[in-house]
N, C-alpha and C. Protein backbone atom coordinates (compact mmCIF):
# COMPACT_ATOMS: atom_id res chain seq x y z
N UNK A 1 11.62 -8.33 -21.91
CA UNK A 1 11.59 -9.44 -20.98
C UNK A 1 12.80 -9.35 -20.07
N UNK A 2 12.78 -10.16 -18.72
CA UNK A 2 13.58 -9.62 -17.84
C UNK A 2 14.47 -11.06 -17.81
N UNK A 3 16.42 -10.95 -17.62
CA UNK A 3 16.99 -12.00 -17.33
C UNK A 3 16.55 -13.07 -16.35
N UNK A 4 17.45 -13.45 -16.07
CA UNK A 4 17.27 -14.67 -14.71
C UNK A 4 18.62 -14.45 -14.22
N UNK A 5 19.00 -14.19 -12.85
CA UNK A 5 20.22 -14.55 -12.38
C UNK A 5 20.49 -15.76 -12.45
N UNK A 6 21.72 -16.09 -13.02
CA UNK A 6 22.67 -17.64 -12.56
C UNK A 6 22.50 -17.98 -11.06
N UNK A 7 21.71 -18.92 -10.64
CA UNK A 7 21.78 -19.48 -8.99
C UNK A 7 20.61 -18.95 -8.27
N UNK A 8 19.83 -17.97 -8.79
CA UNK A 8 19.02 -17.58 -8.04
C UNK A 8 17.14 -17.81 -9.03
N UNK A 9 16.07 -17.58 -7.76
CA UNK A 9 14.72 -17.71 -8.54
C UNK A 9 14.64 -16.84 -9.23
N UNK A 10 13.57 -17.17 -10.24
CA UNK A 10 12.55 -15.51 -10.48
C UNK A 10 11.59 -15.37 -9.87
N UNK A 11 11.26 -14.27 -9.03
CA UNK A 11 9.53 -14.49 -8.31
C UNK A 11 9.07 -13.47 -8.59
N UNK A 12 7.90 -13.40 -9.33
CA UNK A 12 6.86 -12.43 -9.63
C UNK A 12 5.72 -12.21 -8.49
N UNK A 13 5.97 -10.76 -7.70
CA UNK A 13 4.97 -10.57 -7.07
C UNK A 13 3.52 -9.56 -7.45
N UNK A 14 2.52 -10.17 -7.41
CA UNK A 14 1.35 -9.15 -7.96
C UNK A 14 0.83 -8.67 -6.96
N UNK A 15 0.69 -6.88 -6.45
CA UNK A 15 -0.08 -6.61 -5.63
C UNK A 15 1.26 -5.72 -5.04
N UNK A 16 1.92 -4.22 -4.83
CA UNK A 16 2.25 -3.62 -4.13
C UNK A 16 2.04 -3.52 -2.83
N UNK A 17 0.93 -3.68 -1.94
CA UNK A 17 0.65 -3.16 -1.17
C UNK A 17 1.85 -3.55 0.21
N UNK A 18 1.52 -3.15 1.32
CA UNK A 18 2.11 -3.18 2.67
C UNK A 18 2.76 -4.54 2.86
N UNK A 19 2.25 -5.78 2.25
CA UNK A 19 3.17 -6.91 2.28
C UNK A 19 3.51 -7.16 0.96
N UNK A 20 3.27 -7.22 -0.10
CA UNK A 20 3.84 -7.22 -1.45
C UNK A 20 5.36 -6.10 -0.98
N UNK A 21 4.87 -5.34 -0.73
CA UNK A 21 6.22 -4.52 -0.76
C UNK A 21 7.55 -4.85 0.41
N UNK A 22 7.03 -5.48 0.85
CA UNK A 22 7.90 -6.26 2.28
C UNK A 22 8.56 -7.44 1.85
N UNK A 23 7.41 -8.43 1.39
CA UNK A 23 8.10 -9.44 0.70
C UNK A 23 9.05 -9.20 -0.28
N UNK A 24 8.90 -8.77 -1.34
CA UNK A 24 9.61 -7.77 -2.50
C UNK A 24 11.16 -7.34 -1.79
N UNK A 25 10.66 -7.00 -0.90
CA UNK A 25 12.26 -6.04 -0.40
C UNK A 25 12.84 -7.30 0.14
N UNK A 26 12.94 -7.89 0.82
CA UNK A 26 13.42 -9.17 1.40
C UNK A 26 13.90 -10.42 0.12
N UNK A 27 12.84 -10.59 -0.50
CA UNK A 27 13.04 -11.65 -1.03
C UNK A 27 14.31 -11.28 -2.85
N UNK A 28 14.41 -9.67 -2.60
CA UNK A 28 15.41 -9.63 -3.54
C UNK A 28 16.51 -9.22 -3.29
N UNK A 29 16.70 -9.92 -2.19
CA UNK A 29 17.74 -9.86 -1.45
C UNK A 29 19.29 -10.98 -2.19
N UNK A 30 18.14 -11.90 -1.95
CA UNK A 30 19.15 -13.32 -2.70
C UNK A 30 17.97 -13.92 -4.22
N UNK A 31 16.99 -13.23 -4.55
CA UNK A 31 16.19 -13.42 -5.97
C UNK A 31 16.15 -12.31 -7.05
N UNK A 32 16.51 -12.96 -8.02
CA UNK A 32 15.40 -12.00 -8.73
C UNK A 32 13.90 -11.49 -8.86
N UNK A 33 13.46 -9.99 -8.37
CA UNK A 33 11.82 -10.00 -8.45
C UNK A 33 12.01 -9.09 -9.32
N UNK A 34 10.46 -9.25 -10.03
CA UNK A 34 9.48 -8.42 -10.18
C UNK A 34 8.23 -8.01 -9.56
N UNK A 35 8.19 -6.66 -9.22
CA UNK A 35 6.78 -6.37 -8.39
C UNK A 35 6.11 -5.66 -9.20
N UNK A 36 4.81 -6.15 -9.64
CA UNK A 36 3.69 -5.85 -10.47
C UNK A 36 2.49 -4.97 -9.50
N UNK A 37 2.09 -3.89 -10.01
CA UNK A 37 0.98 -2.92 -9.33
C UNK A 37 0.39 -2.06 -10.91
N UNK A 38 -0.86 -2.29 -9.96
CA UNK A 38 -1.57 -1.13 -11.35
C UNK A 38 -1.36 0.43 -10.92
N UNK A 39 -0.90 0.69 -9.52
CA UNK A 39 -0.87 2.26 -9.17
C UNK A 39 0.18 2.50 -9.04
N UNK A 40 1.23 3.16 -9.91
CA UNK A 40 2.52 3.32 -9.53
C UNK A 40 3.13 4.19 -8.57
N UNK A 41 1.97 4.68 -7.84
CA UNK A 41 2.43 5.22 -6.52
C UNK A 41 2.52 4.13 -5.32
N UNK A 42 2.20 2.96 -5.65
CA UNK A 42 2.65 1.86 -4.77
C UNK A 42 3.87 1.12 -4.48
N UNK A 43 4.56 1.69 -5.84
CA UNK A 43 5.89 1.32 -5.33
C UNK A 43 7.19 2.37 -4.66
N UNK A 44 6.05 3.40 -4.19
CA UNK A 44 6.97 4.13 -2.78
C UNK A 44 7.17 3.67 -1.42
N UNK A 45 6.02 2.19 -1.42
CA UNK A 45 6.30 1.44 -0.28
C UNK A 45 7.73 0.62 -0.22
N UNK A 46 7.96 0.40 -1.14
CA UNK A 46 8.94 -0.83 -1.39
C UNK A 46 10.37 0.20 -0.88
N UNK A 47 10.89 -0.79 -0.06
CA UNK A 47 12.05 -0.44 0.82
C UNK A 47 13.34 0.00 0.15
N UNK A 48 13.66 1.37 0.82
CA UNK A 48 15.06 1.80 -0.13
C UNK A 48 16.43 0.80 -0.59
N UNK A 49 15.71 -0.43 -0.38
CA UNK A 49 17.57 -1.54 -0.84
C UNK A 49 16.77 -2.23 -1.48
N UNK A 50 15.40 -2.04 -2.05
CA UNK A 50 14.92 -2.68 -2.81
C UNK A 50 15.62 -2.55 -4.78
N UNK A 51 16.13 -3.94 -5.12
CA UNK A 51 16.99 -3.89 -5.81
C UNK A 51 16.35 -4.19 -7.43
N UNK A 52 15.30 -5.18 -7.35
CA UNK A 52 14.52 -6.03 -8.48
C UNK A 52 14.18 -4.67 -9.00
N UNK A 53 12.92 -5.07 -9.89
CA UNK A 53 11.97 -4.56 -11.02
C UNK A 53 10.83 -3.94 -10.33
N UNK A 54 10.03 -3.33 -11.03
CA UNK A 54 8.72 -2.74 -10.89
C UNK A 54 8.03 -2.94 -12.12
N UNK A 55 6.71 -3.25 -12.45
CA UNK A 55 5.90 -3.39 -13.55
C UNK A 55 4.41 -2.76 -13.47
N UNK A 56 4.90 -1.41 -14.23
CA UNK A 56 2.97 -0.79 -13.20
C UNK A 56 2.30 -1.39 -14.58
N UNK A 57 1.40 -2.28 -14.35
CA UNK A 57 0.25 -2.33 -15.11
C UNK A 57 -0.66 -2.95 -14.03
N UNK A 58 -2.07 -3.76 -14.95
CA UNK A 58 -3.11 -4.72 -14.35
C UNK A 58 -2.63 -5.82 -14.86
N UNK A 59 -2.70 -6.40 -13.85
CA UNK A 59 -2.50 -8.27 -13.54
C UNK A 59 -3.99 -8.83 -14.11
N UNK A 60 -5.00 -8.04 -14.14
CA UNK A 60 -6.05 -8.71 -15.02
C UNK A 60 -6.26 -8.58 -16.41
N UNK A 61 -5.08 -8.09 -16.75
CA UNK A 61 -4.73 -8.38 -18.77
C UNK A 61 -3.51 -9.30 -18.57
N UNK A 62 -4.30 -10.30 -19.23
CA UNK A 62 -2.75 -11.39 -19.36
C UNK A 62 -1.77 -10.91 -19.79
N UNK A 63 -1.71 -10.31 -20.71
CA UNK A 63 -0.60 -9.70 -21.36
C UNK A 63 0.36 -9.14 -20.45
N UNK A 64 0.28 -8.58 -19.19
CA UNK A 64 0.80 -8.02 -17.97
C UNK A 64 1.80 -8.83 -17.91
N UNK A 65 1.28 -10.81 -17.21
CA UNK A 65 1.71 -11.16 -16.94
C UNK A 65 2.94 -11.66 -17.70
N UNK A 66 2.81 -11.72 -19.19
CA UNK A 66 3.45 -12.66 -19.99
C UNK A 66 4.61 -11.68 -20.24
N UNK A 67 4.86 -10.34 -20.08
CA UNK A 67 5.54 -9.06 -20.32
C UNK A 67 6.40 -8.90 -19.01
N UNK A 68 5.88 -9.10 -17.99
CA UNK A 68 6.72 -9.51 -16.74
C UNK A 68 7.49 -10.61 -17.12
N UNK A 69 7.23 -11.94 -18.03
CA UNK A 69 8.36 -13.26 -17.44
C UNK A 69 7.62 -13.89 -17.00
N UNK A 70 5.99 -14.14 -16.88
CA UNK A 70 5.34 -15.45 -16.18
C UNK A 70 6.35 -16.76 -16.88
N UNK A 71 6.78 -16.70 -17.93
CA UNK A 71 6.81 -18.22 -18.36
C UNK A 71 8.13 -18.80 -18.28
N UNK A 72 8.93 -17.72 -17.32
CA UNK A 72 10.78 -17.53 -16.85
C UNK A 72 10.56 -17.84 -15.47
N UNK A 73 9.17 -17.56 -14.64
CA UNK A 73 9.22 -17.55 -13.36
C UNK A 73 9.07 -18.42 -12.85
N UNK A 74 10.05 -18.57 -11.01
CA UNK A 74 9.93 -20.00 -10.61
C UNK A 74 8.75 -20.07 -9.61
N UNK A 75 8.56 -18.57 -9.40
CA UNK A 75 7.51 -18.36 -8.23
C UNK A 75 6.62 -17.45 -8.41
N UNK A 76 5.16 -17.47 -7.92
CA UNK A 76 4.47 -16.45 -8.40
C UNK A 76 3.78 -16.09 -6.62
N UNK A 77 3.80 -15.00 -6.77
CA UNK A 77 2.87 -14.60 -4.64
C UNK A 77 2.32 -13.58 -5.35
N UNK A 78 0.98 -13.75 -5.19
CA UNK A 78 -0.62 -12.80 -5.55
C UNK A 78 -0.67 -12.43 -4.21
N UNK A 79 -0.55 -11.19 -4.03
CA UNK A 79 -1.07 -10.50 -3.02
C UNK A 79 -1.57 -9.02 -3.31
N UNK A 80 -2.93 -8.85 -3.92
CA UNK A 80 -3.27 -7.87 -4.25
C UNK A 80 -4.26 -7.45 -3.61
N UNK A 81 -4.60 -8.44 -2.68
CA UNK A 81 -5.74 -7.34 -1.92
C UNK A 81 -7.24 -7.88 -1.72
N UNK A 82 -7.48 -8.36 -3.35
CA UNK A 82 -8.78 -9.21 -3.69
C UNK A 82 -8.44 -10.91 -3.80
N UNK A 83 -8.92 -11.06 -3.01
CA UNK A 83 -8.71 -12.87 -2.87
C UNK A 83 -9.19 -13.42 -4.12
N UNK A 84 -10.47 -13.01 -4.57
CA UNK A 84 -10.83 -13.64 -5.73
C UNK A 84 -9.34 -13.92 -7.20
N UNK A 85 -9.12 -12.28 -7.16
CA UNK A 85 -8.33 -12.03 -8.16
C UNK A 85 -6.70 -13.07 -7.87
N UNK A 86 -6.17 -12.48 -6.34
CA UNK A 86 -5.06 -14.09 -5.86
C UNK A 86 -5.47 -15.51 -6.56
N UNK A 87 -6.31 -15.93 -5.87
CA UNK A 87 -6.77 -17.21 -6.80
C UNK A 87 -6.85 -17.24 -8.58
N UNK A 88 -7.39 -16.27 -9.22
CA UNK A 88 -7.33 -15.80 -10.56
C UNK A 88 -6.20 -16.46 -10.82
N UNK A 89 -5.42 -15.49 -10.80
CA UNK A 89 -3.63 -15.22 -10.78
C UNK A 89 -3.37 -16.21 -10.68
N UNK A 90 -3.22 -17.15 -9.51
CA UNK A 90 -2.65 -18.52 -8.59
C UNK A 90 -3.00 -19.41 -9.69
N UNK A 91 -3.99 -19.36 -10.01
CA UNK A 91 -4.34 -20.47 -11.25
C UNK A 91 -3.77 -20.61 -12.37
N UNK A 92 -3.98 -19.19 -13.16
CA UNK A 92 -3.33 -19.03 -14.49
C UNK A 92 -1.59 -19.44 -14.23
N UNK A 93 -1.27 -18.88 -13.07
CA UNK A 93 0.02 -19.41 -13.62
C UNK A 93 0.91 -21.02 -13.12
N UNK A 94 0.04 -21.80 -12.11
CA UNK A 94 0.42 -23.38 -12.13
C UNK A 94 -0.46 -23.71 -13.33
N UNK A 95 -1.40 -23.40 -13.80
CA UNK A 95 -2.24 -24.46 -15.10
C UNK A 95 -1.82 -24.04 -16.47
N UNK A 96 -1.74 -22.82 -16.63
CA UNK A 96 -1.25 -22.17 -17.98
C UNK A 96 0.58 -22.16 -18.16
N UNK A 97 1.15 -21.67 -17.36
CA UNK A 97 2.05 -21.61 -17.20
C UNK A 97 3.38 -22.23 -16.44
N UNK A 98 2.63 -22.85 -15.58
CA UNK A 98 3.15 -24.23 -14.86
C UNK A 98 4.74 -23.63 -13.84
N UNK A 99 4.29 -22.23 -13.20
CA UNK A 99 4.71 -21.85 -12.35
C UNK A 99 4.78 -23.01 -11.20
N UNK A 100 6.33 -23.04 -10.83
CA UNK A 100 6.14 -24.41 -9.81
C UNK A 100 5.85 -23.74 -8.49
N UNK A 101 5.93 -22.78 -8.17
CA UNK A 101 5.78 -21.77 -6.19
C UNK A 101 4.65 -21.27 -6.47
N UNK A 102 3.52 -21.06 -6.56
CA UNK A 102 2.37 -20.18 -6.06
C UNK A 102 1.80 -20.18 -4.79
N UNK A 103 1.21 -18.33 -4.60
CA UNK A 103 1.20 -18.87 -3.38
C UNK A 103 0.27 -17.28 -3.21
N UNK A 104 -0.94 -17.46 -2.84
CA UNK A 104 -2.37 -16.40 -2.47
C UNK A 104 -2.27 -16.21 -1.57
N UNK A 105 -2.64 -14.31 -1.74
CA UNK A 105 -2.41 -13.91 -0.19
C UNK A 105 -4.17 -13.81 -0.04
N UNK A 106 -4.68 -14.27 1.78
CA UNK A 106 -5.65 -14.51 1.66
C UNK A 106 -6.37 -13.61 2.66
N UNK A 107 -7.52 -12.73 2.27
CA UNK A 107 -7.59 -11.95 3.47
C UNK A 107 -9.10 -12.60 4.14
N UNK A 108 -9.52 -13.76 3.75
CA UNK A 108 -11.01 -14.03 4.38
C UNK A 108 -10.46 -15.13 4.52
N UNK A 109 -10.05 -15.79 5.44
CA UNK A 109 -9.80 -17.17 6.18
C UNK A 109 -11.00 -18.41 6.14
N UNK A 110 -11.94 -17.61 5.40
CA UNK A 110 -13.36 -18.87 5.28
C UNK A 110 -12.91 -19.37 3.85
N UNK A 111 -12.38 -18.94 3.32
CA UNK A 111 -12.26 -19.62 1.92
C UNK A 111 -10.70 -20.57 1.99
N UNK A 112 -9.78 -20.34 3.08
CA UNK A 112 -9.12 -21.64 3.36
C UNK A 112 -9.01 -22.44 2.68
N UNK A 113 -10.20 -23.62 2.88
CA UNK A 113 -10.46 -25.00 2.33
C UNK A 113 -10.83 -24.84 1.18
N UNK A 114 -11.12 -23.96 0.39
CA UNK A 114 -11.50 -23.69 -1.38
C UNK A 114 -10.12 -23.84 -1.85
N UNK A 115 -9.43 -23.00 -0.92
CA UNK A 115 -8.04 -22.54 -1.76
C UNK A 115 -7.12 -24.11 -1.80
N UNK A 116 -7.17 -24.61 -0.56
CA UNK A 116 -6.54 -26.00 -0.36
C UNK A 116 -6.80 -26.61 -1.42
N UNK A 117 -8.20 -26.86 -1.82
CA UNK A 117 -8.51 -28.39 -2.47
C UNK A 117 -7.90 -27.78 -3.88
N UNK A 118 -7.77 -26.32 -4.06
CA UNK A 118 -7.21 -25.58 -5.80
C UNK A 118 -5.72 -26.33 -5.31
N UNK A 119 -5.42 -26.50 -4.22
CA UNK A 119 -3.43 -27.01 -4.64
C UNK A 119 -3.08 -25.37 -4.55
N UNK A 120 -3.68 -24.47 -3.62
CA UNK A 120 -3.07 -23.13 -3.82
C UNK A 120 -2.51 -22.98 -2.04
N UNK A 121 -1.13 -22.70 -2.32
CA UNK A 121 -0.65 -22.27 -0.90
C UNK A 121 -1.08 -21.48 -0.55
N UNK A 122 -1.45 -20.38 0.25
CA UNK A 122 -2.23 -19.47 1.58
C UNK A 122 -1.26 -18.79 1.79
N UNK A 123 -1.07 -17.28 1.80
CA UNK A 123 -0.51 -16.44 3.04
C UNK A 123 -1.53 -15.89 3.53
N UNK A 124 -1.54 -15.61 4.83
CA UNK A 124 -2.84 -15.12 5.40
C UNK A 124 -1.91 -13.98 6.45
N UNK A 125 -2.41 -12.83 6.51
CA UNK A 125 -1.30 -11.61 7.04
C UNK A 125 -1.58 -12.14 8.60
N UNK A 126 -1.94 -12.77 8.85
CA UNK A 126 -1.95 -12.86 10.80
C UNK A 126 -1.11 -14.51 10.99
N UNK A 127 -1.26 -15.08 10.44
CA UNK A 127 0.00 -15.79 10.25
C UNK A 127 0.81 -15.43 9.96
N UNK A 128 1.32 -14.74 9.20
CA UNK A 128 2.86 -14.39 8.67
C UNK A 128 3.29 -13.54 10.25
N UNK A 129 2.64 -12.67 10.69
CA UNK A 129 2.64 -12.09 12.06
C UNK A 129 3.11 -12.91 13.22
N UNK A 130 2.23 -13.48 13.41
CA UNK A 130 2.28 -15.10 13.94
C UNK A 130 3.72 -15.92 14.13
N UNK A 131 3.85 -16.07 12.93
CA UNK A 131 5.10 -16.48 12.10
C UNK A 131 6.18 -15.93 12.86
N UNK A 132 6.65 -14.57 12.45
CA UNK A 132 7.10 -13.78 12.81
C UNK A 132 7.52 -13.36 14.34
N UNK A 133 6.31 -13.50 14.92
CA UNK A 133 6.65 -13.47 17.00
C UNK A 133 7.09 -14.11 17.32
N UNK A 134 6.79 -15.67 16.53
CA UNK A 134 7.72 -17.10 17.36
C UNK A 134 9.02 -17.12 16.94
N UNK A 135 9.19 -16.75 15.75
CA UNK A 135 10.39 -16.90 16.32
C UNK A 135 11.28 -15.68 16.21
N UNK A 136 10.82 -14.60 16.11
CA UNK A 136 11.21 -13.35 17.27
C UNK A 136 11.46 -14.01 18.83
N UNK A 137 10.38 -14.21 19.26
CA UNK A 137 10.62 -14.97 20.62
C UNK A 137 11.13 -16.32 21.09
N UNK A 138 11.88 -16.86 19.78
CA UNK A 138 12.15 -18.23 19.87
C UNK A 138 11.09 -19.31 20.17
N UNK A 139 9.60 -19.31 20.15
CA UNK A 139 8.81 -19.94 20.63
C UNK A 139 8.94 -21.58 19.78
């Protein structure tokens, strides 16, 4: 099982890919992470000052999660790719585990309002983009 820094979160990210590995690099900057992938060639994305953990297994054996620190963590970001499985994830760990940050990465924008009424926060990659230009451009 993995410590906790004094002063800082734990955030467990599920899902390597192109923003798992972005977020990951950034956010262990001032956190403790773990980044969870079932292909451990996914964590050649993750940026050379990337400082946290790596956990190659599947996020669809609980056991994954509970071996990572789900029940140490303050934050959980599902971004694996399959929305279904985000939501999965997003669930088990505010209802089982009572993760207080969750937060699904969402790649079909019609399921939105499903995810809302679950109490599940949304990243959606064209927002974060979005995000990102304004205030690049100060907008």
């Amino acid at each position: 099982m993995f410590g906790i820094k004094k002063n800082t979160c734990y955030i467990i990210i599920a899902g390597c890919g192109t923003l798992g590995a972005a977020l990951a690099g950034k956010l262990a900057e001032e956190n403790e992470v773990t980044i969870i992938d079932h292909n451990i060639t996914a964590f050649e994305k993750l940026p050379d000052r990337y400082n946290g953990f790596t956990f190659n297994g599947d996020v669809n054996d609980s056991g994954v999660l509970a071996e990572a620190g789900i029940q140490n963590a303050n934050a959980l970001i599902a971004v694996t790719g399959n929305d279904v499985l985000n939501i999965f994830l997003s669930l088990i760990s505010k209802k089982i585990y009572h993760v207080e940050h969750v937060y699904a990465g969402l790649t079909d924008s019609r399921y939105r309002d499903t995810y809302a009424k679950l109490e599940i926060k949304t990243l959606h990659s064209s927002d974060l983009w979005l995000e990102a230009f304004r205030r690049e451009m100060s907008l």
